[in-house]
C-alpha atoms as a PDB file:
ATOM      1  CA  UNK A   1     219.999  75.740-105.415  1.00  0.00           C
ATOM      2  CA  UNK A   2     219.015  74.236-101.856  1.00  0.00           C
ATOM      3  CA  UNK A   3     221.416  75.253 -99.347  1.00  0.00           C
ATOM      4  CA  UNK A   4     219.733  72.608 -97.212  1.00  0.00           C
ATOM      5  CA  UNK A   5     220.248  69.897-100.134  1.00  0.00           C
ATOM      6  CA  UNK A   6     223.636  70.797-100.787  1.00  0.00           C
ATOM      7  CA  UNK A   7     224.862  70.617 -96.835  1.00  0.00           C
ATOM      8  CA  UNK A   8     223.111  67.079 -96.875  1.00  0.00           C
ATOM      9  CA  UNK A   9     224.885  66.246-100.002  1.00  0.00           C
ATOM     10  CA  UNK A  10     228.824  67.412 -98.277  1.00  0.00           C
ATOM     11  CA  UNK A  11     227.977  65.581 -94.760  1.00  0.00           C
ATOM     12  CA  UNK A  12     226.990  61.930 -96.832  1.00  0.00           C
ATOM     13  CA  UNK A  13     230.245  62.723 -99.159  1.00  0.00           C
ATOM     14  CA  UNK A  14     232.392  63.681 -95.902  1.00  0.00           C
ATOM     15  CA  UNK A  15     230.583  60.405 -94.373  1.00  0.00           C
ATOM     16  CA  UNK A  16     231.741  58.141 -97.037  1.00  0.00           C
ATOM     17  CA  UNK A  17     235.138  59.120 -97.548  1.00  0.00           C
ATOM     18  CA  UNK A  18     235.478  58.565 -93.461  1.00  0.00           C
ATOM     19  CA  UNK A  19     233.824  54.932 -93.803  1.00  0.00           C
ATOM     20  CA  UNK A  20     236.543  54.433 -96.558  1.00  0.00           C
ATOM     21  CA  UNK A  21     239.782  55.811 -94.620  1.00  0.00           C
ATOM     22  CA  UNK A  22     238.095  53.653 -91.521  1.00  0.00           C
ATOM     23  CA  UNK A  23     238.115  50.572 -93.850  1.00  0.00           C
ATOM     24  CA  UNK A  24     241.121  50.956 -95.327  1.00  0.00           C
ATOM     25  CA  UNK A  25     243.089  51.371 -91.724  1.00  0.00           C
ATOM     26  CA  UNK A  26     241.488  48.168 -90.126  1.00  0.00           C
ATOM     27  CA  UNK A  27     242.751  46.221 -93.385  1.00  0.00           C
ATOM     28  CA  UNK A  28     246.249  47.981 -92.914  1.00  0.00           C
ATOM     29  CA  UNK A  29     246.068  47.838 -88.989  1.00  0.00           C
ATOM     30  CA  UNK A  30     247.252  50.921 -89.122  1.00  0.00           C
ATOM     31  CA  UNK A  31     245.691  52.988 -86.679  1.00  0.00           C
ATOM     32  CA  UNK A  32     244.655  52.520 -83.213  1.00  0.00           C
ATOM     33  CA  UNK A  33     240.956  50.616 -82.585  1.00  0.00           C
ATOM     34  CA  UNK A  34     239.760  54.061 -80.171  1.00  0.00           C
ATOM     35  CA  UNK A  35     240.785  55.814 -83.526  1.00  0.00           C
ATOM     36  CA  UNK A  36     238.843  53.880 -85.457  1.00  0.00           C
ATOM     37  CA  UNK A  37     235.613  53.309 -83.838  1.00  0.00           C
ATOM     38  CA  UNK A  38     235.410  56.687 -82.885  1.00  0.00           C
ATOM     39  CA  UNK A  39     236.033  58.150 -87.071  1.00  0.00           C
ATOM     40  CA  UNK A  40     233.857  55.012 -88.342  1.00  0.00           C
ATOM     41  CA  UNK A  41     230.984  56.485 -85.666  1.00  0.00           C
ATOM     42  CA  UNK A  42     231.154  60.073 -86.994  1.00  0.00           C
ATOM     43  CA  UNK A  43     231.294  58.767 -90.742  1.00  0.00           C
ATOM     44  CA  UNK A  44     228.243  56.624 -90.311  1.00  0.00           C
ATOM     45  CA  UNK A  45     226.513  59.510 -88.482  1.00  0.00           C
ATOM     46  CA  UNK A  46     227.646  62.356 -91.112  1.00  0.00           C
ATOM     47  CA  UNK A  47     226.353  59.928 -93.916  1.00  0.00           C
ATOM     48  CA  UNK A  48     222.664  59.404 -91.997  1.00  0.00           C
ATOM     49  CA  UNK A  49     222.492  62.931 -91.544  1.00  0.00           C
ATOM     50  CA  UNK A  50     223.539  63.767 -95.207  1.00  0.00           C
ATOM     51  CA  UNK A  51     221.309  61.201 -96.729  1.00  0.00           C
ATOM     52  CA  UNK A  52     218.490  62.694 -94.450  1.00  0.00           C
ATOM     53  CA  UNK A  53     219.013  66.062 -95.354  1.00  0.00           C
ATOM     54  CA  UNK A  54     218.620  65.156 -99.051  1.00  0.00           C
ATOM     55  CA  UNK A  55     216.017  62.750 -99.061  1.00  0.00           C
ATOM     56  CA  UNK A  56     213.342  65.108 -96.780  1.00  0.00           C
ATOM     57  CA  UNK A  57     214.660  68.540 -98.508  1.00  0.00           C
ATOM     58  CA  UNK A  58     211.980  69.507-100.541  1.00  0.00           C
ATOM     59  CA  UNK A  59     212.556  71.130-103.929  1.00  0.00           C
ATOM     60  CA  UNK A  60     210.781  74.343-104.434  1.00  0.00           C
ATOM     61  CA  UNK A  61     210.495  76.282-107.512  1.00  0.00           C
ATOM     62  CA  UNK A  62     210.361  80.002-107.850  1.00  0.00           C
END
């Protein structure tokens, strides 16, 4: 198990569910626009990250 691949694989989860809660809020208006951009900016940079981490990780066998 990659611990690399593995923290790349939590950020892009953690990245998605915050694009979701972000989408769901400016359809419900719910929260404040500050609020929003500044969770929808951390999502999409959590999910870049994550799908980074995954996609450059190489897997090594013992």
């Amino acid at each position: 198990m990659n611990l690399k691949r593995t923290f790349g694989a939590i950020l892009s989860i953690l990245g998605i569910a915050g694009l979701i809660y972000t989408g769901a809020e400016i359809i419900n208006r719910g929260a404040g626009i500050t609020t929003l951009c500044v969770i929808g900016v951390i999502s999409i940079l959590f999910f870049l990250t994550g799908i980074s981490l995954v996609r450059t990780t190489k897997d090594e066998a013992n």
